[in-house]
Protein backbone atom coordinates (compact mmCIF):
# COMPACT_ATOMS: atom_id res chain seq x y z
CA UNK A 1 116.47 46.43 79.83
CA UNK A 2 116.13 48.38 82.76
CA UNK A 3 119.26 49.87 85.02
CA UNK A 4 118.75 49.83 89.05
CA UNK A 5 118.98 53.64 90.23
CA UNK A 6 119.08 54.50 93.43
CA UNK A 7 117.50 57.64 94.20
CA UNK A 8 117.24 58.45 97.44
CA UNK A 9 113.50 59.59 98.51
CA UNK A 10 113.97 62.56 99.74
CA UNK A 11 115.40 64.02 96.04
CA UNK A 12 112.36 62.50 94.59
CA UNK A 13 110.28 64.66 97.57
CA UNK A 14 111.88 67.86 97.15
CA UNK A 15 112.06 67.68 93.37
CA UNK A 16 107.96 66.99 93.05
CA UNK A 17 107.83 69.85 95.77
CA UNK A 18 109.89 72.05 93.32
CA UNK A 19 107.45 71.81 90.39
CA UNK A 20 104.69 72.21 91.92
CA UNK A 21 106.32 75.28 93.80
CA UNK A 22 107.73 77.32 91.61
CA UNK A 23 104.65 77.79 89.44
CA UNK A 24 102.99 79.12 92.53
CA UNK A 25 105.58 81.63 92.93
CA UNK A 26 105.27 82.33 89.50
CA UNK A 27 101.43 83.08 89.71
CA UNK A 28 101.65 85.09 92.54
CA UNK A 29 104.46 87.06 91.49
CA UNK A 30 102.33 88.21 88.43
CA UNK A 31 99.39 88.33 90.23
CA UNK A 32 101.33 91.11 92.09
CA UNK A 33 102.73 92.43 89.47
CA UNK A 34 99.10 93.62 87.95
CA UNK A 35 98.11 94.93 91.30
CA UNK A 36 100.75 97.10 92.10
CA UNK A 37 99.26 100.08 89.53
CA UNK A 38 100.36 103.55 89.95
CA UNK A 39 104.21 103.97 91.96
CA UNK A 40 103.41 106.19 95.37
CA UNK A 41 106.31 108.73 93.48
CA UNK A 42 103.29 109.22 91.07
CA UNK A 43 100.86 109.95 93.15
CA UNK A 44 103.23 112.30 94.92
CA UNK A 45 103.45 113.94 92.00
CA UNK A 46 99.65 113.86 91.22
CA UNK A 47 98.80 115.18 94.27
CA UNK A 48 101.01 118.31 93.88
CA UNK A 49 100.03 118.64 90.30
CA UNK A 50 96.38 118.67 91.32
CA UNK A 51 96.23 121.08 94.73
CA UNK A 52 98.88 122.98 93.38
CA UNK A 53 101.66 122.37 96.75
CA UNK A 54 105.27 121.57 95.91
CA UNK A 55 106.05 117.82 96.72
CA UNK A 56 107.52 119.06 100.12
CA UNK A 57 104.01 120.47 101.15
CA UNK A 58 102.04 117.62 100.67
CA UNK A 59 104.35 115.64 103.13
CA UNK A 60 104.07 117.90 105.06
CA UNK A 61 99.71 117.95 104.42
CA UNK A 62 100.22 113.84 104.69
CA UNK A 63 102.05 114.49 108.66
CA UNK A 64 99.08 116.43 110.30
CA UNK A 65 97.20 113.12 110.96
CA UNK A 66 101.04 111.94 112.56
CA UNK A 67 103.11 112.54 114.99
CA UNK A 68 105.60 113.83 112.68
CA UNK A 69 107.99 116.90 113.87
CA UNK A 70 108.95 119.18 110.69
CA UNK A 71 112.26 118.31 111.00
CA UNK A 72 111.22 114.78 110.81
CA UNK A 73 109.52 115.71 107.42
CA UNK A 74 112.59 117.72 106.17
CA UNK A 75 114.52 114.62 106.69
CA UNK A 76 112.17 111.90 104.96
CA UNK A 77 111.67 114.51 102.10
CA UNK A 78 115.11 114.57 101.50
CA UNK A 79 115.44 110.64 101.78
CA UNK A 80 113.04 111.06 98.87
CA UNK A 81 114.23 113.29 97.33
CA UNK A 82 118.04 111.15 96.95
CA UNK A 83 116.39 107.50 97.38
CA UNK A 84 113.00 107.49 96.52
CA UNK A 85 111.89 106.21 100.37
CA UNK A 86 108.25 106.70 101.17
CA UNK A 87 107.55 107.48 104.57
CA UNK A 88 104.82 105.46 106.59
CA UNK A 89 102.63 108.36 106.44
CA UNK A 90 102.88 109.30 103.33
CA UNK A 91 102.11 105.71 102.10
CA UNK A 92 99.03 105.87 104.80
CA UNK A 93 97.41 109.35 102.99
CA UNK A 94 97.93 107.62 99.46
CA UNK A 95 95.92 104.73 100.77
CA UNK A 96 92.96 106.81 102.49
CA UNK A 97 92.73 108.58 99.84
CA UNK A 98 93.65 106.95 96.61
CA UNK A 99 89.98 106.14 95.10
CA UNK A 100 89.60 110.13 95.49
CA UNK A 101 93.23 110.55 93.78
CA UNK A 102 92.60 108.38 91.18
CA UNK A 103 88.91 110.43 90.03
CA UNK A 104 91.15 113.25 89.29
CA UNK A 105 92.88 114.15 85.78
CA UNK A 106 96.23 115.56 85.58
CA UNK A 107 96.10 119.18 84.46
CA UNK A 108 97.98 119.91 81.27
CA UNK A 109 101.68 120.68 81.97
């Protein structure tokens, strides 16, 4: 025995729409997740560990190519410093430059 439901079409839509959705976002969100790699706060830290600056002076190395003021740096370093913000140049040398980065070792500590 079958019961008559009425279910309008649009749930029916939206529903299909949903499963076949959400395992898209899935993917893609691990997809993501696998190509993200190294944090830019590591290769911060790399980059000081290998040419021997402090932190501060490769931002300010990063802002030559920029029209960045030094008091501009100060500030963004210190945003870093207390919240982990990268600033746009900073993310721009990590990406010109990352294959060379990346050949490098870490010294020992």
């Amino acid at each position: 025995m079958l019961v008559n439901v009425n279910i309008p079409v649009e749930t029916i839509f939206l529903l299909g729409l949903a499963v076949l959705v959400v395992p898209m976002f899935q993917r893609q969100s691990h997809l993501m997740a696998g190509r993200q790699g190294v944090p830019t706060a590591d290769y911060i830290y790399k980059i000081a560990r290998i040419t021997g600056l402090s932190e501060y002076e490769s931002f300010r190395k990063a802002a030559e190519r920029w029209p960045v003021s030094r008091r501009i740096i100060d500030r963004d370093f210190k945003d870093y410093l207390i919240h982990q913000h990268i600033p746009h140049y900073i993310n721009d040398f990590i990406r010109k430059n990352r294959r060379h980065i990346d050949e490098f070792k870490l010294p020992p500590v």
